[in-house]
C-alpha atoms as a PDB file:
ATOM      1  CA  UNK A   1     108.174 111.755 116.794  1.00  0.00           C
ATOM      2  CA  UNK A   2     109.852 113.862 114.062  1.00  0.00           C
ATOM      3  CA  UNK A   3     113.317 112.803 113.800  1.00  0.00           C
ATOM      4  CA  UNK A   4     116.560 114.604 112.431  1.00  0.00           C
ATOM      5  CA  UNK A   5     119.880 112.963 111.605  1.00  0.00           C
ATOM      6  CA  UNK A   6     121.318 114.448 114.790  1.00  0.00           C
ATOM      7  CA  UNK A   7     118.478 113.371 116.952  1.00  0.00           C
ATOM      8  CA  UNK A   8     114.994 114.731 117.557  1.00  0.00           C
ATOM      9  CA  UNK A   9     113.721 117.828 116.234  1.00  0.00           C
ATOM     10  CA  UNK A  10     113.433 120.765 117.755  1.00  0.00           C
ATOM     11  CA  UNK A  11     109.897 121.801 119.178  1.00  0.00           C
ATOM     12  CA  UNK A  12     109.279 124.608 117.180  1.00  0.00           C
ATOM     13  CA  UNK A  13     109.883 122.602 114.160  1.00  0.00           C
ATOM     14  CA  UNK A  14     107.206 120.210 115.385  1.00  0.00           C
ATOM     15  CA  UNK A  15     105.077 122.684 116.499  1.00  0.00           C
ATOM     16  CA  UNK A  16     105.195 124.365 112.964  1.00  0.00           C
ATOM     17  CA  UNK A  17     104.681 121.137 111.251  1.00  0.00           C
ATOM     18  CA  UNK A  18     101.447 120.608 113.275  1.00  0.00           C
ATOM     19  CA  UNK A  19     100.461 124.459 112.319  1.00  0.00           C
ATOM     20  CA  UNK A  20     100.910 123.455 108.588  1.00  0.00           C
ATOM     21  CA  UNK A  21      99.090 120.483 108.880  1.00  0.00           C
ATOM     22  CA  UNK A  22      96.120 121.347 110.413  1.00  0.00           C
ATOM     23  CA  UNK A  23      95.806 124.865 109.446  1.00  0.00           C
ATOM     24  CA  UNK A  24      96.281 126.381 112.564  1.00  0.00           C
ATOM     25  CA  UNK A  25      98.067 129.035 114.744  1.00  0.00           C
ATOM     26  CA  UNK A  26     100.446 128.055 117.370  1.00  0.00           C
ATOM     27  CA  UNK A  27      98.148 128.513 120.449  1.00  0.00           C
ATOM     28  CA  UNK A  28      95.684 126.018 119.173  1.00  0.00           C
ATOM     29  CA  UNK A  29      98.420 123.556 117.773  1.00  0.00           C
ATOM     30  CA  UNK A  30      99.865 123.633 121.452  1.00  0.00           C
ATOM     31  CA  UNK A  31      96.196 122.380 122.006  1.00  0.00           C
ATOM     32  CA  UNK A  32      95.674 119.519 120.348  1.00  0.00           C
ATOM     33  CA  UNK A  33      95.965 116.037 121.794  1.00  0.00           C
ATOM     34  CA  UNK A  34      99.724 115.188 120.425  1.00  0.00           C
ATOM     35  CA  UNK A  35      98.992 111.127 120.008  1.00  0.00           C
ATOM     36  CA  UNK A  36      95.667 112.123 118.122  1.00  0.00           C
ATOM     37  CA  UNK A  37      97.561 114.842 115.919  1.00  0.00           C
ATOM     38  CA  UNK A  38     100.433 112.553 115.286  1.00  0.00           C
ATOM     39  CA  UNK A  39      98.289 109.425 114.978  1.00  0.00           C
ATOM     40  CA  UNK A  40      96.242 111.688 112.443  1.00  0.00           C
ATOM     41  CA  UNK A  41      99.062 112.563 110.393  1.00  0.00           C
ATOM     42  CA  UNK A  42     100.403 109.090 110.364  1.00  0.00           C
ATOM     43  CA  UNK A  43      96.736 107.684 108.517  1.00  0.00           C
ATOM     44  CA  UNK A  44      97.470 110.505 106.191  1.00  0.00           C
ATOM     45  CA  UNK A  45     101.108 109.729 104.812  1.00  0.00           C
ATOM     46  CA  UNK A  46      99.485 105.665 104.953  1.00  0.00           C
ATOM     47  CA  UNK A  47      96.560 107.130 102.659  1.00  0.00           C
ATOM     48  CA  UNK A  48      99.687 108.888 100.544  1.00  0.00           C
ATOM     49  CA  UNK A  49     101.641 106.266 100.292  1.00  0.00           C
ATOM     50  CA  UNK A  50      98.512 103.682  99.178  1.00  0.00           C
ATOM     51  CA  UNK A  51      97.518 106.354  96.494  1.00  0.00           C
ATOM     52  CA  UNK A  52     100.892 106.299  95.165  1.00  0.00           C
ATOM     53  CA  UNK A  53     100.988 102.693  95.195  1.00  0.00           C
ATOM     54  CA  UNK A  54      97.770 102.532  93.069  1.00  0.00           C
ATOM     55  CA  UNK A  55      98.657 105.056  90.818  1.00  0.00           C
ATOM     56  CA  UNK A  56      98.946 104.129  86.956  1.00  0.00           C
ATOM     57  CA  UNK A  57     102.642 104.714  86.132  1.00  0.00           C
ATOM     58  CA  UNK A  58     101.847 105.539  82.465  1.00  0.00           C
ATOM     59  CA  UNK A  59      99.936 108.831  84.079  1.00  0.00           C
ATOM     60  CA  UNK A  60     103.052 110.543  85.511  1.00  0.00           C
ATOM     61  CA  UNK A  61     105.430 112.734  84.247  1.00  0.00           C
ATOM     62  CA  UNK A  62     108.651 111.799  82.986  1.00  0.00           C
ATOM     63  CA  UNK A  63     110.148 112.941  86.163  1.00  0.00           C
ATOM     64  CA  UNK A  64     107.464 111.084  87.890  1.00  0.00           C
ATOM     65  CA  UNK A  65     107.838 108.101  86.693  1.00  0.00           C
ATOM     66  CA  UNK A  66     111.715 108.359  86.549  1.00  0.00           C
ATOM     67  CA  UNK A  67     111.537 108.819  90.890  1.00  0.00           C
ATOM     68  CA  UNK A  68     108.583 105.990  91.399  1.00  0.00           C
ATOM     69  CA  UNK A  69     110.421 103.423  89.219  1.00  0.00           C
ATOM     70  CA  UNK A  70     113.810 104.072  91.691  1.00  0.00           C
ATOM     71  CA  UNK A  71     111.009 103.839  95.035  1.00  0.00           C
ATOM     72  CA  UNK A  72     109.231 100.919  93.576  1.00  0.00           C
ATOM     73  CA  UNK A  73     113.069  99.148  92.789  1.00  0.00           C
ATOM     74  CA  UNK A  74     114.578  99.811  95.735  1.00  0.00           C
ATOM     75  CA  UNK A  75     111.531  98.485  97.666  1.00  0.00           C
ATOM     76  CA  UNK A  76     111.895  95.243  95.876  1.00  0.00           C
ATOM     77  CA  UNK A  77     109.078  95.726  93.150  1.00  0.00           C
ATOM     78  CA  UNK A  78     108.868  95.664  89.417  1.00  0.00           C
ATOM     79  CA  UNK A  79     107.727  99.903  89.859  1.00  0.00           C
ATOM     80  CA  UNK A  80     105.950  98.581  86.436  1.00  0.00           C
ATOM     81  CA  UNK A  81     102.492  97.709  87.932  1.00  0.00           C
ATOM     82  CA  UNK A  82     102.836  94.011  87.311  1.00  0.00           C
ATOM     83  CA  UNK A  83     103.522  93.649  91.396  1.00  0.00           C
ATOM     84  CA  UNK A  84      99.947  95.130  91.754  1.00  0.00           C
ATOM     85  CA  UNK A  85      96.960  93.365  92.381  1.00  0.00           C
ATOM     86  CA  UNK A  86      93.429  94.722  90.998  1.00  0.00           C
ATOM     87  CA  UNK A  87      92.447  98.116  93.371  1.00  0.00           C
ATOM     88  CA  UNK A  88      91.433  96.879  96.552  1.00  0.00           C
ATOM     89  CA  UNK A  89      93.415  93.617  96.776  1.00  0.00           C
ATOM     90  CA  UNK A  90      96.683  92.740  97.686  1.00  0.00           C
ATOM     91  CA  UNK A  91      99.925  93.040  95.627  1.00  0.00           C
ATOM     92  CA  UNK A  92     100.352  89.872  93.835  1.00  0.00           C
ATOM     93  CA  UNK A  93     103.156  87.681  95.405  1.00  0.00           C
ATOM     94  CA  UNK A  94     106.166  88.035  93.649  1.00  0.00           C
END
């Protein structure tokens, strides 16, 4: 469930979210199955967030690197790389 400060959002704001996401007009967003299209987006933002996890730091821009190193900090890593394992392991303990 999208969620605003104030509470839940409002359903066109979901509904245009879901338009966005899948590519789609209104009519056929109203269609989909709404755990699917949710569940869907959720295995996305997971695959997002994993890819930006693995990412090599010294890649980025300045302005890149300047917002993952706050992320990776206030998360309670090094935002250096040292906290990752090799690709397809865990992070290392820390």
């Amino acid at each position: 469930m999208f969620l605003l400060e104030d509470g839940p959002a409002p359903e066109e704001m979901i509904l245009g979210s879901l338009c966005e996401a899948f590519n789609c007009t209104p009519d056929v967003a109203l269609a989909l199955d709404a755990r699917l299209a949710f569940n869907i987006l959720d295995a996305r933002l997971a695959r997002m967030a994993r890819d930006s996890h693995n990412r090599d730091v010294t890649q980025m821009s300045e302005a890149e690197a300047g917002i993952w190193l706050e992320i990776t900090r206030a998360l309670g890593r090094t935002g250096d790389g040292a906290d990752r394992g090799t690709e397809g392991t865990a992070p290392a303990e820390g």
